[in-house]
Each structure stands twice: as C-alpha cells, then as structure tokens.
C-alpha atoms as a PDB file:
ATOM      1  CA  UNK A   1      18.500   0.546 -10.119  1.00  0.00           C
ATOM      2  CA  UNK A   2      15.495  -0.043 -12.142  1.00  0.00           C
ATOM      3  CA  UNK A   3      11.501   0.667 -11.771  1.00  0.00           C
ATOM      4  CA  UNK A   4       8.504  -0.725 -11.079  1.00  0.00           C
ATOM      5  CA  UNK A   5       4.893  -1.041 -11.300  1.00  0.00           C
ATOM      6  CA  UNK A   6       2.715  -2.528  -8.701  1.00  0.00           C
ATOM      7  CA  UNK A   7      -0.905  -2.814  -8.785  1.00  0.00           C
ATOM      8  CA  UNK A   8      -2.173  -3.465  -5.168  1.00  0.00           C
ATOM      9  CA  UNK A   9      -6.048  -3.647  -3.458  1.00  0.00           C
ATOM     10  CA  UNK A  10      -5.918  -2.952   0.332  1.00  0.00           C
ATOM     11  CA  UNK A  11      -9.272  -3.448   2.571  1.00  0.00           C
ATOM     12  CA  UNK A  12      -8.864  -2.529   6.217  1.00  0.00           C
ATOM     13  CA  UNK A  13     -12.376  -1.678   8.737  1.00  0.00           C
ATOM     14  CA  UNK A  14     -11.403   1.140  11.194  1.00  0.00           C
ATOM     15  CA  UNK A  15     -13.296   2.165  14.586  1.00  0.00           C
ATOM     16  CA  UNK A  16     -14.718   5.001  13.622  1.00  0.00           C
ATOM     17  CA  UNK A  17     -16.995   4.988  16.660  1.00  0.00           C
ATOM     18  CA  UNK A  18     -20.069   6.329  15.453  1.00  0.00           C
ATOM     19  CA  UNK A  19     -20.393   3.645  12.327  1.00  0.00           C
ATOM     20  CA  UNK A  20     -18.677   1.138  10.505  1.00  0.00           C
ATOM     21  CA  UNK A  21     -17.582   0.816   7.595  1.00  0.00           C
ATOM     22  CA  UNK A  22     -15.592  -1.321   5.410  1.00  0.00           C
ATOM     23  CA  UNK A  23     -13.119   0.820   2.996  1.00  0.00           C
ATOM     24  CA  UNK A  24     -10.989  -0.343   0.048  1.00  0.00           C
ATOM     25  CA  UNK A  25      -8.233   1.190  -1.591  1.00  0.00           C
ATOM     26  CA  UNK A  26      -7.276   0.302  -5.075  1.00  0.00           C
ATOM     27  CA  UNK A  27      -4.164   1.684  -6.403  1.00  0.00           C
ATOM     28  CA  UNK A  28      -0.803   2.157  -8.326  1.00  0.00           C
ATOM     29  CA  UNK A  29       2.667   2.808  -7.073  1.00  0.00           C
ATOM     30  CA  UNK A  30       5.719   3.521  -9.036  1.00  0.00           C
ATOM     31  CA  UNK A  31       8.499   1.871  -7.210  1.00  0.00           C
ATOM     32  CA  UNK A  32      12.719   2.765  -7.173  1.00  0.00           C
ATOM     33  CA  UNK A  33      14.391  -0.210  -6.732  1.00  0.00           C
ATOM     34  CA  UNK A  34      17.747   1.158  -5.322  1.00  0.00           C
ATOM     35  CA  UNK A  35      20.144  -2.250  -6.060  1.00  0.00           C
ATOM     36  CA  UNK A  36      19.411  -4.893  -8.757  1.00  0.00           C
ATOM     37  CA  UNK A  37      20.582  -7.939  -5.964  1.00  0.00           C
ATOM     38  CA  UNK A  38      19.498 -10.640  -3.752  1.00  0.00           C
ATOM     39  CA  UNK A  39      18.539  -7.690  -1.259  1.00  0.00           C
ATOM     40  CA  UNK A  40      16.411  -4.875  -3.061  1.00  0.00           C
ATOM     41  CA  UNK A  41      15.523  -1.888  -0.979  1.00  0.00           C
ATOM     42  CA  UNK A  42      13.136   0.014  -2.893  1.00  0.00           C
ATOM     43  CA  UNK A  43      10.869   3.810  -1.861  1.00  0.00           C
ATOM     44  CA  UNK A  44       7.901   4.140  -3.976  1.00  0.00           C
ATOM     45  CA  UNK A  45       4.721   6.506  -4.187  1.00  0.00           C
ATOM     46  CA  UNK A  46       1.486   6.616  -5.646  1.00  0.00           C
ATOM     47  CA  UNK A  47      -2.301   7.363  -6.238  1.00  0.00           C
ATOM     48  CA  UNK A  48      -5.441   5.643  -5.437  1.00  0.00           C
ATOM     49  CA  UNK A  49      -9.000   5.891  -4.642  1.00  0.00           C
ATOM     50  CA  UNK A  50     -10.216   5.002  -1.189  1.00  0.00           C
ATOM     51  CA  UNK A  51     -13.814   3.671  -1.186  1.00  0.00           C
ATOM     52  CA  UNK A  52     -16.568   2.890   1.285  1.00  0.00           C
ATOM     53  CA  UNK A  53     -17.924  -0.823   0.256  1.00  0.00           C
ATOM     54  CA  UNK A  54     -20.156  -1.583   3.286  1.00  0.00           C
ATOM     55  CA  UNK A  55     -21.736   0.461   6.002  1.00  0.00           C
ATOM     56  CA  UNK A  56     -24.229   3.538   6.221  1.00  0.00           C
ATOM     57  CA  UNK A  57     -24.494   5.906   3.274  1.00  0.00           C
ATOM     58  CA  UNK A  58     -23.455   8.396   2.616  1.00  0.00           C
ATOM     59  CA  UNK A  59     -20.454   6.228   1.501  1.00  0.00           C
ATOM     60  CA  UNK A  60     -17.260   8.615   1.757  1.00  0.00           C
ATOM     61  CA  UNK A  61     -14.820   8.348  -1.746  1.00  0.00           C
ATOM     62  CA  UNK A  62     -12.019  10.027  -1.940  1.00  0.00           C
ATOM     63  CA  UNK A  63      -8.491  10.235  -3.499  1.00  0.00           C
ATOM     64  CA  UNK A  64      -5.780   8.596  -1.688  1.00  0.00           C
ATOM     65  CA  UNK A  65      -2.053   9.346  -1.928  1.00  0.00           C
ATOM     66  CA  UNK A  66       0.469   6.939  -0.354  1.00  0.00           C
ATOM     67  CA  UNK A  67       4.240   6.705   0.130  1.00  0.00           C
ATOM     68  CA  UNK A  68       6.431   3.022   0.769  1.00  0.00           C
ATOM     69  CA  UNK A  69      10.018   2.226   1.778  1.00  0.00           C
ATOM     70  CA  UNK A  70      10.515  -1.339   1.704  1.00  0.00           C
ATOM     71  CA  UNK A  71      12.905  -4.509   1.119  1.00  0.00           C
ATOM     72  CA  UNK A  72      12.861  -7.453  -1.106  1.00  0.00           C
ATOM     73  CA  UNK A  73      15.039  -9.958  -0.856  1.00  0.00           C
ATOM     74  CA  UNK A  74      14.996 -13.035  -3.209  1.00  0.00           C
ATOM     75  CA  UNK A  75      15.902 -16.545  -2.477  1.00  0.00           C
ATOM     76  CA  UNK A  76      16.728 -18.453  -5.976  1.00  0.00           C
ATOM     77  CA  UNK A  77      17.779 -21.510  -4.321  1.00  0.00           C
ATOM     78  CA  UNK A  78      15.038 -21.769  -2.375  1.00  0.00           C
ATOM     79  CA  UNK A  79      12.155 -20.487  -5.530  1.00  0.00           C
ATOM     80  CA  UNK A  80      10.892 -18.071  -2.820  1.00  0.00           C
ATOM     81  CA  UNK A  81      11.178 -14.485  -1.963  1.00  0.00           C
ATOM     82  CA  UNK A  82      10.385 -12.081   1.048  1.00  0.00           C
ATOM     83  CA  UNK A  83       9.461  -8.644   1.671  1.00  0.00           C
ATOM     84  CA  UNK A  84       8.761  -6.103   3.813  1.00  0.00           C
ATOM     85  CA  UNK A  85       7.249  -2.953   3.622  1.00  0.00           C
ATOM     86  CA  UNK A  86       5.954   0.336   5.477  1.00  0.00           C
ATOM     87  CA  UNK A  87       3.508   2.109   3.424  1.00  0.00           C
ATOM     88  CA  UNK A  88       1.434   5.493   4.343  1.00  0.00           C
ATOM     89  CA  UNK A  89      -1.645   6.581   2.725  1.00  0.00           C
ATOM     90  CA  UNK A  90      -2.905  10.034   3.100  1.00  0.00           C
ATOM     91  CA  UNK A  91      -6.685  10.734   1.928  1.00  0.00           C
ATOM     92  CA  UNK A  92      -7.912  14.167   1.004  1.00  0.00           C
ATOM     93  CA  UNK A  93      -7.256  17.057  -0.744  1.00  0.00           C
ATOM     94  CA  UNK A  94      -6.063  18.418   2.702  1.00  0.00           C
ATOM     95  CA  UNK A  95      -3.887  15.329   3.587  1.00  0.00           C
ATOM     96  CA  UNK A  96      -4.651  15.440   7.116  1.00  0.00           C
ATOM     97  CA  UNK A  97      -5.796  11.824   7.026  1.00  0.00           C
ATOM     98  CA  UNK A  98      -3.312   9.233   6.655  1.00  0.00           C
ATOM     99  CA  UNK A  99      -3.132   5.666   7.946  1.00  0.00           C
ATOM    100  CA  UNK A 100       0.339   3.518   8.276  1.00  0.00           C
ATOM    101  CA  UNK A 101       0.437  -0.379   7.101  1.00  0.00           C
ATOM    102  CA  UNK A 102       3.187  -2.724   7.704  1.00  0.00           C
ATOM    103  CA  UNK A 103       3.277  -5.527   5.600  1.00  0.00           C
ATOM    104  CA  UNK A 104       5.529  -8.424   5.352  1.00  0.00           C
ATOM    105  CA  UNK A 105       5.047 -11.057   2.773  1.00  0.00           C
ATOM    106  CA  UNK A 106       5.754 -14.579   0.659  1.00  0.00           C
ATOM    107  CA  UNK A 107       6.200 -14.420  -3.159  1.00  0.00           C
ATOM    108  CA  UNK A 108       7.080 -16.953  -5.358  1.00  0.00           C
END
C-alpha cells in the first residue's frame, strides 16, 4: 500500500437557471493506494477551493471538500496506463452541496 499526492484543476458550467457561471475547483487529494500491482484500487480525500471565473458578480468562493474511489491499472508493455475514478465534492461549511464526477482517463 503506499500514498499519494495529486494535484488536480476541475472546471465544469452548471444550469443554475437564473445565471451562468463558469466555476473551477483547484485542489489536493491524499490518495491510499490499496495494492502496489498492475491493478491499483485506491480511496482518497481532500480540500479545495471552488471559484466563480465567469458570470455575474457577486462571484460565489467557497471551500470545497471531496472524496474518490478509483482504479489504476498500468500497462508496462504497452508504456500506457488507465484509470477510472468516481469523485464527490461537497461545497460549504454546511455540506449540503455536492456534485459527483466520473472520470476515466489515459496516462503515460
């Protein structure tokens, strides 16, 4: 088992009906990677800051928590890996916003 660091920067534009707005969330996540192998199922949770870039001010801030459960799985023959992920971010000091990415991915 060993840990991780990632560094990520999501962007995502909701219907919010009444405006819109373009949001980004920069943040950190400290990841468990449960077995060292070819497949590496990992859970991971962390902190950022979501952020209003574009749209009508007031521009909304606030700090974002999110949660990930996940799966690498490297291919050294091929110099290629592949993941997939399911991360939640809740927003708030009351948590009672949260949106749910899936994300599935190349890396090299």
């Amino acid at each position: 088992a060993s840990l991780l660091l990632e560094g990520s920067l999501g962007a995502f534009r909701p219907d919010e009906r009444t405006v819109q707005r373009t949001y980004i969330i920069p943040e950190a996540q400290l990841q468990w990677q449960i077995l060292p192998m070819i497949v590496r199922p990992y859970v991971g949770g962390g902190i950022g800051w979501l952020r209003a870039i574009s749209g009508p001010s007031p521009t909304p801030n606030d700090v974002a928590y999110s949660a990930s459960a996940g799966v690498r799985i490297g291919l050294p023959l091929l110099g290629f890996g592949l993941r997939a992920e399911a991360r939640t971010h809740f927003v708030g000091s009351g948590l009672d916003r949260k949106s749910t990415e899936f994300i599935v991915g190349v890396s090299k």
